[in-house]
C-alpha atoms as a PDB file:
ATOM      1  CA  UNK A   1     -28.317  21.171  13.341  1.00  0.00           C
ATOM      2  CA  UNK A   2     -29.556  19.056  16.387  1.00  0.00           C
ATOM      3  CA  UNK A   3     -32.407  20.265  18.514  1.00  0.00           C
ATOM      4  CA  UNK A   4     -31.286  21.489  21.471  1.00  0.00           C
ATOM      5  CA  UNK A   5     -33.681  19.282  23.491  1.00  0.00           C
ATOM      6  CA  UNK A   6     -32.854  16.042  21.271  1.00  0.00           C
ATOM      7  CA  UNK A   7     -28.913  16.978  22.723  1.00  0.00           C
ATOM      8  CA  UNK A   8     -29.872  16.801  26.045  1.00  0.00           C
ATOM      9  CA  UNK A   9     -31.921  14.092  25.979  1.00  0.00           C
ATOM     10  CA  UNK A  10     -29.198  11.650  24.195  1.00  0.00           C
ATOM     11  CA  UNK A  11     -26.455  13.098  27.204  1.00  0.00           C
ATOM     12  CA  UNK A  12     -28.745  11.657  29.615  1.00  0.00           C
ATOM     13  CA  UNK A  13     -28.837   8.582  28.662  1.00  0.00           C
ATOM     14  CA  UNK A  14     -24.676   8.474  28.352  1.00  0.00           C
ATOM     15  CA  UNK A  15     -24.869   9.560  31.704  1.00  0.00           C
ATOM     16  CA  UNK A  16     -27.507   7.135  32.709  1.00  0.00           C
ATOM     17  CA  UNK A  17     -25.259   4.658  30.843  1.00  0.00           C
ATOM     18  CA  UNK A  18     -22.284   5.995  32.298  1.00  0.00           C
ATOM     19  CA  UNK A  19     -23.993   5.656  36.316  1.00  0.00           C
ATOM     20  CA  UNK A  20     -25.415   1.741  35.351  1.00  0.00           C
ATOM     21  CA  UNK A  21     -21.931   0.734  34.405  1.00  0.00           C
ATOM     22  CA  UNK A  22     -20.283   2.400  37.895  1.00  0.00           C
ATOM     23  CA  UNK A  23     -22.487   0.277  39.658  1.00  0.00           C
ATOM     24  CA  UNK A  24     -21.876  -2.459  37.636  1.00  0.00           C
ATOM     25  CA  UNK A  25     -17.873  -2.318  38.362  1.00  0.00           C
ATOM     26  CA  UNK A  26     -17.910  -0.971  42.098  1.00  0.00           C
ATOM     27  CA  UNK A  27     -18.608  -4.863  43.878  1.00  0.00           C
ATOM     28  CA  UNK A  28     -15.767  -5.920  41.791  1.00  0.00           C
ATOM     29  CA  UNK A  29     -13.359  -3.246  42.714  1.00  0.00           C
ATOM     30  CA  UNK A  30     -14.742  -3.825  45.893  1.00  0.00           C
ATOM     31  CA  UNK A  31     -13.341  -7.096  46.540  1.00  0.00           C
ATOM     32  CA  UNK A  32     -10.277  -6.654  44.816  1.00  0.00           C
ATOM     33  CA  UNK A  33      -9.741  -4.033  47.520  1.00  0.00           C
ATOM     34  CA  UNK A  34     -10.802  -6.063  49.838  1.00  0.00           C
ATOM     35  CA  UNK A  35      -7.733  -8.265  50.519  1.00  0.00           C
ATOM     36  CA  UNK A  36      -6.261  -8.693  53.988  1.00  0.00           C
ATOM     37  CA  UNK A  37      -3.903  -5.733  54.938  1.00  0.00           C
ATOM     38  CA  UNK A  38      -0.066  -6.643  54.662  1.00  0.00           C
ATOM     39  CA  UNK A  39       1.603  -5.520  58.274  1.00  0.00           C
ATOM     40  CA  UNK A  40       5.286  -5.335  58.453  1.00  0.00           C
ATOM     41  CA  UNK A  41       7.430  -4.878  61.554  1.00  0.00           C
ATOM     42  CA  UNK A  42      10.915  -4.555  62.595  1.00  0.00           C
ATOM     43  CA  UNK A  43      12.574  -7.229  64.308  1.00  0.00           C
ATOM     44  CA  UNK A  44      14.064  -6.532  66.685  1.00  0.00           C
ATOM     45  CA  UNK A  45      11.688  -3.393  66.985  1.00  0.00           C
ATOM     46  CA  UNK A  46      14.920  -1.276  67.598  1.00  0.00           C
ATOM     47  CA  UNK A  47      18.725  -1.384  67.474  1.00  0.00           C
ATOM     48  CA  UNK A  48      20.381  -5.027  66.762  1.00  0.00           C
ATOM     49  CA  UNK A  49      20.168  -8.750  67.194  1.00  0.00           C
ATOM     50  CA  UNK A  50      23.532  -9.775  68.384  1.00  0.00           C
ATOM     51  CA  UNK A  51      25.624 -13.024  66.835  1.00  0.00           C
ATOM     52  CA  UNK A  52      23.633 -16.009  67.781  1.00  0.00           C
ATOM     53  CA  UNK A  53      20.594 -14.131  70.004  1.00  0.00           C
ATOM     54  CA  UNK A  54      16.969 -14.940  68.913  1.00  0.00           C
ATOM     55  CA  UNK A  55      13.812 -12.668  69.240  1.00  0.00           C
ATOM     56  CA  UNK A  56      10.286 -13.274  67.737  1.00  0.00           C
ATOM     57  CA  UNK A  57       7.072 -10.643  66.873  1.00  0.00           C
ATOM     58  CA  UNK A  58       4.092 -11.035  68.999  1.00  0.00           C
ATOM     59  CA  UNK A  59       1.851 -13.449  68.173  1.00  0.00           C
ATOM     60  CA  UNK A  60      -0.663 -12.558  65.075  1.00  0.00           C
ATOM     61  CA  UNK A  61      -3.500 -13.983  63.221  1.00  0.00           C
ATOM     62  CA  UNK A  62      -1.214 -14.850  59.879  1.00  0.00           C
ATOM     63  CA  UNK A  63      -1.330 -17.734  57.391  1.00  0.00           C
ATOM     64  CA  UNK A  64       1.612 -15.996  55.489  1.00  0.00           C
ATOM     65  CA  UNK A  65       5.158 -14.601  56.541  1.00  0.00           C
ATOM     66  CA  UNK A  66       7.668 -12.723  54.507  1.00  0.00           C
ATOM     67  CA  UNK A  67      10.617 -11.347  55.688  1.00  0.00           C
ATOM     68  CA  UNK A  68      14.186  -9.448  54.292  1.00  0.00           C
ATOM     69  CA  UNK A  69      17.449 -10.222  53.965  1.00  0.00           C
ATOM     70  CA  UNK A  70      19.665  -9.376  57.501  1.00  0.00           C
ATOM     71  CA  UNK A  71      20.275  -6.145  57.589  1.00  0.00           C
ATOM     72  CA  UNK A  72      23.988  -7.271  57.164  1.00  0.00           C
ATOM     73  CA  UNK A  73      23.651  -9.720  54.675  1.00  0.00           C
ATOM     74  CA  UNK A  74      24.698 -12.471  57.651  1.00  0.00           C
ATOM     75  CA  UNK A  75      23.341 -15.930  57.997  1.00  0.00           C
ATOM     76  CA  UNK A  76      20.078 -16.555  59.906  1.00  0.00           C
ATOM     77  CA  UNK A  77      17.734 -19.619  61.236  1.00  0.00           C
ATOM     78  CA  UNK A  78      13.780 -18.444  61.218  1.00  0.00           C
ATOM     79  CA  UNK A  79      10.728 -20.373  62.130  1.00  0.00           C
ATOM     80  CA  UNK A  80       7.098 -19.666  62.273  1.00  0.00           C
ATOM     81  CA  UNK A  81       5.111 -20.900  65.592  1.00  0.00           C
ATOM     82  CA  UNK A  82       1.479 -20.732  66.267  1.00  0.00           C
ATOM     83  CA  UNK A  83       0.010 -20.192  69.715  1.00  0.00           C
ATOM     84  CA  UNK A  84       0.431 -23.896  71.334  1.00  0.00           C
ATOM     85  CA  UNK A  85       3.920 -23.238  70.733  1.00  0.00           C
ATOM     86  CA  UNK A  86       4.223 -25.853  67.411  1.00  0.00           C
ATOM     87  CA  UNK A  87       6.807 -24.699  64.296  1.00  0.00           C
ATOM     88  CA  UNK A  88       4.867 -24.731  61.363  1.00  0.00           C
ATOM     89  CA  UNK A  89       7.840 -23.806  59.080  1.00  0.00           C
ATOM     90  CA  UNK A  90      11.273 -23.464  60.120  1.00  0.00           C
ATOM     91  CA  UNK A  91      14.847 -22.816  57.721  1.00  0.00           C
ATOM     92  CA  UNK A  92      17.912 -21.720  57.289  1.00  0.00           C
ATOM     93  CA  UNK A  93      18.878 -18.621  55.153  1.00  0.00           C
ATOM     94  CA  UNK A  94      22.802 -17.579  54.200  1.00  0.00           C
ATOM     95  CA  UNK A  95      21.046 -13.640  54.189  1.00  0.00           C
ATOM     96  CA  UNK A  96      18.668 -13.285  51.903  1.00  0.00           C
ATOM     97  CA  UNK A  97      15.068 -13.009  53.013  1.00  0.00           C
ATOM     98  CA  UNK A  98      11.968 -15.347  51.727  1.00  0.00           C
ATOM     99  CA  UNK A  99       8.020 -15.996  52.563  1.00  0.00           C
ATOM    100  CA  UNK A 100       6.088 -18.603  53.665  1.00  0.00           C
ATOM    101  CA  UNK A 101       2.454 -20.251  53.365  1.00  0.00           C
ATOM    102  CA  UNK A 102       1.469 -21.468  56.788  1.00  0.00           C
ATOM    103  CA  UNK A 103      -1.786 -22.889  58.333  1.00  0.00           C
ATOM    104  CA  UNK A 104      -4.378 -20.082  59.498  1.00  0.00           C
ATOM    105  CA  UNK A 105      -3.777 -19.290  62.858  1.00  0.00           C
ATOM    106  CA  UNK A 106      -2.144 -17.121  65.961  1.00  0.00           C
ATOM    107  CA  UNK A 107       1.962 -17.193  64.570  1.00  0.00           C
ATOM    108  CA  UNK A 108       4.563 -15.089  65.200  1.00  0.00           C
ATOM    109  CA  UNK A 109       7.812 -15.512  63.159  1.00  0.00           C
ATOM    110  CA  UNK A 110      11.113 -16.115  65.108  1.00  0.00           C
ATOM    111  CA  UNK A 111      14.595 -15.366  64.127  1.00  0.00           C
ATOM    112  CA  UNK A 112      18.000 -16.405  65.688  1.00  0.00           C
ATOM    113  CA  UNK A 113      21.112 -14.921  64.282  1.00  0.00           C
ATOM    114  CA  UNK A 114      24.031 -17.241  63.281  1.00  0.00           C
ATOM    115  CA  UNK A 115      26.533 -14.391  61.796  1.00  0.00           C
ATOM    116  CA  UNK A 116      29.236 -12.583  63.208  1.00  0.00           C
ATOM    117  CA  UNK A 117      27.874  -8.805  63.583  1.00  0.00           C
ATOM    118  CA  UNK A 118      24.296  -7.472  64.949  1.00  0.00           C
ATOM    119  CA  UNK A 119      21.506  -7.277  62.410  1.00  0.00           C
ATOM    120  CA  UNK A 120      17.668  -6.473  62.068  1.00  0.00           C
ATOM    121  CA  UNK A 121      15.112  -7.995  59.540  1.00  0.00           C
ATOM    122  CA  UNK A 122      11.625  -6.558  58.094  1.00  0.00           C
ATOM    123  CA  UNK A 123       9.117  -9.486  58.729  1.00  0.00           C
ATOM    124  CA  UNK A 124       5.792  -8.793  56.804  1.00  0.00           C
ATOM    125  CA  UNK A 125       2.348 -10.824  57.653  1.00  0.00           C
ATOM    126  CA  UNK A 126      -0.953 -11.084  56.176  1.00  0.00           C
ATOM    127  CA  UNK A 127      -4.328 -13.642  56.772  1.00  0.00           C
ATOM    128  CA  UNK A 128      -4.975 -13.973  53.765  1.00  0.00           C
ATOM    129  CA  UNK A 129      -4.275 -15.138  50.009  1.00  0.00           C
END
């Protein structure tokens, strides 16, 4: 049978062991937390875009856009512009949503409604990879 001192002794050092490798991982768990937040926002922020109206979100610091589908499935045209008023990305969508890489900067994505009913969209941003 062990010696109750000689028990002790070897649980230490798991827990020594145990503490070292915490350390070890935490910086790496760290950064992989560390990722730029993903903000979504409704656009328009309440009720519905009518046929052919456009609307934007404020301006944020972004280098990517995502956004969803119409909320009726209807075709739309969307663009990203930065600050000095330039479109860094622009398209065409028959309804479904999509995302976009765009140069670092102060963006806000802009959507004009080409279908026949109102409709609202979830656009997402990040500054980040």
């Amino acid at each position: 049978m062990s010696h109750p001192r000689s028990i002790l002794k070897r649980r230490g050092v798991f827990a020594a062991l145990f503490v070292a490798l915490a350390f070890v991982l935490a910086p790496s768990a760290l950064s992989a937390s560390a990722s730029p937040p993903v903000i979504c926002l409704r656009v328009p922020s309440s009720g519905l875009l009518p046929p052919g109206a456009t609307t934007s979100t404020p301006l944020e610091p972004s280098n990517e856009w995502q956004w969803s589908a119409g909320s009726a499935n209807q075709p739309f045209r969307w663009a990203v512009i930065n600050r000095n008023g330039v479109i860094v990305a622009s398209g065409s969508s028959p309804g479904p949503g999509a995302a976009v890489i765009v140069p670092f900067n102060q963006n806000l994505w802009q959507v004009t409604n080409l279908g026949n009913v109102g409709q609202y969209w979830k656009a997402c941003y990040s500054s980040g990879p």
